[in-house]
N, C-alpha and C. Protein backbone atom coordinates (compact mmCIF):
# COMPACT_ATOMS: atom_id res chain seq x y z
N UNK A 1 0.82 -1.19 0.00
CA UNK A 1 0.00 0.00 0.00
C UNK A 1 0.86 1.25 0.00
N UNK A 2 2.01 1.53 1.01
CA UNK A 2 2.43 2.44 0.92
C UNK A 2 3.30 2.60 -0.38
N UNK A 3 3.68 1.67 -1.01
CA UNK A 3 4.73 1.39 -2.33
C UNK A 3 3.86 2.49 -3.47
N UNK A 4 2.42 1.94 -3.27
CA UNK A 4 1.47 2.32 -4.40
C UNK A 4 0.88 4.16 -3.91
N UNK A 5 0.92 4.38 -2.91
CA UNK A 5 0.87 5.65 -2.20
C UNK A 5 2.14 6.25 -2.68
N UNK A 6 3.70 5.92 -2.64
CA UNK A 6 4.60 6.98 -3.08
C UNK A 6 4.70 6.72 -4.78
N UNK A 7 4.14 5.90 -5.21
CA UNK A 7 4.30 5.63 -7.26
C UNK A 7 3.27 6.95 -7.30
N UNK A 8 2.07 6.70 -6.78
CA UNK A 8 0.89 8.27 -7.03
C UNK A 8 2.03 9.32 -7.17
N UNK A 9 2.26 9.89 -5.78
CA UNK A 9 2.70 10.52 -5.40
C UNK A 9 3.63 11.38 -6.27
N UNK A 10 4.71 10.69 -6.60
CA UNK A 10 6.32 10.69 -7.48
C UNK A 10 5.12 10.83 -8.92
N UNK A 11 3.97 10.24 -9.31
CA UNK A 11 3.65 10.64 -10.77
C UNK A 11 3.02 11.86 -10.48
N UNK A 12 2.17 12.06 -9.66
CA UNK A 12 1.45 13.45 -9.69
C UNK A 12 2.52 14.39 -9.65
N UNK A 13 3.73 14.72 -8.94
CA UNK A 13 4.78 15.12 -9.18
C UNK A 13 5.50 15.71 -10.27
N UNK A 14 5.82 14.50 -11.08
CA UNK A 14 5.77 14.36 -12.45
C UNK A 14 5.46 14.84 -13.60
N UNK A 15 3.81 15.29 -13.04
CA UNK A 15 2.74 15.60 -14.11
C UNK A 15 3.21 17.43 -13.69
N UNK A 16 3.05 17.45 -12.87
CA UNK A 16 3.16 18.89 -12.19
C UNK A 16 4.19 19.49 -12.50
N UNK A 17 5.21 18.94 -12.50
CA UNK A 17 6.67 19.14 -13.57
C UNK A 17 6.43 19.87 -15.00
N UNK A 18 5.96 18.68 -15.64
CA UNK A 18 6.08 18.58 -17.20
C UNK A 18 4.58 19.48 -17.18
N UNK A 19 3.44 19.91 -16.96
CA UNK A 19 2.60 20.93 -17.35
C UNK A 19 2.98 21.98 -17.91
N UNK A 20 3.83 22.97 -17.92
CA UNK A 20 4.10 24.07 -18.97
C UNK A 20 4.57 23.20 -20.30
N UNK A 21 5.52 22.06 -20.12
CA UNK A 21 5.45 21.13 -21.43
C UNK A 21 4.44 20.77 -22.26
N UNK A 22 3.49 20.16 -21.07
CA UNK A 22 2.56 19.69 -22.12
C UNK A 22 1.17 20.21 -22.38
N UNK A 23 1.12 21.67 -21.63
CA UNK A 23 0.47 23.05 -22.07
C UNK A 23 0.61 23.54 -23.74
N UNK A 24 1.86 23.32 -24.23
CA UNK A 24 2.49 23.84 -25.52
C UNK A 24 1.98 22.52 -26.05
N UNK A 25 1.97 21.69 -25.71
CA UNK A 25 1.88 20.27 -26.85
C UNK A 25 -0.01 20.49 -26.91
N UNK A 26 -0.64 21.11 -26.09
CA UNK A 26 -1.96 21.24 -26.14
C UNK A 26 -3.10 20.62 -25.24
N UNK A 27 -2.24 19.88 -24.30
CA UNK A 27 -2.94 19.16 -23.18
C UNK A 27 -3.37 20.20 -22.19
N UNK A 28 -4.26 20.17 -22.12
CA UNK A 28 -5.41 20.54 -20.79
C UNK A 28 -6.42 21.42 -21.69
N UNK A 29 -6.10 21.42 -23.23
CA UNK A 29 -7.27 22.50 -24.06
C UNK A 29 -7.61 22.04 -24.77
N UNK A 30 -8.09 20.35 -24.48
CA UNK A 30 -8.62 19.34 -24.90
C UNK A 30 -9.99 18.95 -24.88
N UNK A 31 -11.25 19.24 -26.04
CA UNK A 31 -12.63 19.11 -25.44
C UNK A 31 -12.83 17.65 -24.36
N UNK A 32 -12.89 18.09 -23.26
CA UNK A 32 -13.84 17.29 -22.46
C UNK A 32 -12.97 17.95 -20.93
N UNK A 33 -11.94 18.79 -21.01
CA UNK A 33 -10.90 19.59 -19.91
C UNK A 33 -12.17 20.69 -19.56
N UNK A 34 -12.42 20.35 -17.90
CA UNK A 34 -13.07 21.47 -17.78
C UNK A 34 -12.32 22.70 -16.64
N UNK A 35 -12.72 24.01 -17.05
CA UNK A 35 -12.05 24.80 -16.43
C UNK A 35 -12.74 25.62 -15.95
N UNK A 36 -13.58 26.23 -14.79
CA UNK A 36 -14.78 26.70 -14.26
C UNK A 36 -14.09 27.64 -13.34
N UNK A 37 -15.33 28.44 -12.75
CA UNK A 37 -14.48 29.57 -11.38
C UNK A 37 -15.45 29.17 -10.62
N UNK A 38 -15.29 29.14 -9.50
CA UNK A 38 -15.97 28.71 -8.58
C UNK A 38 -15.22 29.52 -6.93
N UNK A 39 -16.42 30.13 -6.03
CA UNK A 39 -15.71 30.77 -5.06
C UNK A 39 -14.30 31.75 -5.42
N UNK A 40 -14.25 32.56 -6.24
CA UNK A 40 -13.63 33.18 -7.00
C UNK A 40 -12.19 32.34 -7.13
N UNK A 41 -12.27 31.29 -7.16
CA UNK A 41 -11.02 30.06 -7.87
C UNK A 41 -11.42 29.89 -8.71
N UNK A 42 -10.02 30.34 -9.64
CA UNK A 42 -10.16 28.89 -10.96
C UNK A 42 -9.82 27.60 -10.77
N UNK A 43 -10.81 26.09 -11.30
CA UNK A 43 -10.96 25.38 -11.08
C UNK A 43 -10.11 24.60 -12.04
N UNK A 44 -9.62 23.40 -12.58
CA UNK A 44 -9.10 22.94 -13.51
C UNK A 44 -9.33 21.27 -13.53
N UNK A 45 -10.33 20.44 -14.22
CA UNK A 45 -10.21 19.41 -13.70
C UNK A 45 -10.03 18.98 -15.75
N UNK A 46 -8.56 18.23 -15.69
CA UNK A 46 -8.61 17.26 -16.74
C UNK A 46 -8.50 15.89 -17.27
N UNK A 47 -9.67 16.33 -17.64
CA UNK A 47 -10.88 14.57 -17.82
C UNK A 47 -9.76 13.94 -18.71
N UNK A 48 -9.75 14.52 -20.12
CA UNK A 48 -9.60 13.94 -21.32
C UNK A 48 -8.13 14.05 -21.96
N UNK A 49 -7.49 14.86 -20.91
CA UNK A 49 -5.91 14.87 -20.72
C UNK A 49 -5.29 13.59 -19.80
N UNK A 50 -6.11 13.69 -19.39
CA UNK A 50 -5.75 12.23 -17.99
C UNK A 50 -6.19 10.88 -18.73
N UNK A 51 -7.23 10.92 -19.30
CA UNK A 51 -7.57 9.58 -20.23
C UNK A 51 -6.66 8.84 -21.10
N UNK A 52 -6.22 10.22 -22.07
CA UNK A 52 -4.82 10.11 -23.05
C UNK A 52 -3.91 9.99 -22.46
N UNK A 53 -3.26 10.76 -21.34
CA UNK A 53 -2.28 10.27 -20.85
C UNK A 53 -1.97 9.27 -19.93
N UNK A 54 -2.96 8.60 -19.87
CA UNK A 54 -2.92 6.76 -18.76
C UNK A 54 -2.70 6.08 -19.98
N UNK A 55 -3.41 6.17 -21.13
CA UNK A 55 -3.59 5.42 -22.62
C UNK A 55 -2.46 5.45 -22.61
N UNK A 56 -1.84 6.62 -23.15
CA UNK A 56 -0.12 6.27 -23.44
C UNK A 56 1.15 5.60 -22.93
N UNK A 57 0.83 6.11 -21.37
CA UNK A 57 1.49 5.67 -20.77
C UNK A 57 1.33 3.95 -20.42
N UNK A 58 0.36 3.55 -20.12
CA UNK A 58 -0.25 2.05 -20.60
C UNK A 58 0.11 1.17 -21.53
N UNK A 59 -0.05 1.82 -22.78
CA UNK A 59 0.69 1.35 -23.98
C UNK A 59 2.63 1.09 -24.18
N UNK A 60 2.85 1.92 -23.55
CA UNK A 60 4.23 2.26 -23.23
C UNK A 60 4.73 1.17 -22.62
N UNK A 61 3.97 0.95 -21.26
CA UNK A 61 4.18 -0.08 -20.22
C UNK A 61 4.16 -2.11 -20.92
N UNK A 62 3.14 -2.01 -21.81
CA UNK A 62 2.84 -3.00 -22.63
C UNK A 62 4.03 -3.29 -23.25
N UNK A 63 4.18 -2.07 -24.03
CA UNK A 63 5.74 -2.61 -24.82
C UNK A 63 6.94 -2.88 -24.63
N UNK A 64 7.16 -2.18 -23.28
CA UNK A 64 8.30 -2.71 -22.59
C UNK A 64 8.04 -3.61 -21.64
């Protein structure tokens, strides 16, 4: 459990890293990315960035 608690962890990390990267490649302005204000926050939840990027990464995992 805790093994699978620091893999999250170290990827959310990861992701949080590489976002101005993969801002330019076009991820998070992807129809189904929603981006709302709420309590004068902007909100950011991405659906269809996260879909594609488990896909890939999945596929990735397969081949090696």
């Amino acid at each position: 459990m805790l093994r699978w608690l620091l893999v999250v962890f170290l990827a959310l990390m990861l992701i949080s890293w590489l976002q101005p990267f993969l801002a330019k490649l076009g991820f998070g302005k992807l129809p189904g990315d929603l981006r709302f204000r709420l309590f004068g926050r902007e909100w950011f939840v991405p659906l269809t960035s996260t879909i594609l990027l488990s896909t890939v990464v999945s596929l990735i995992s397969k081949i090696l």
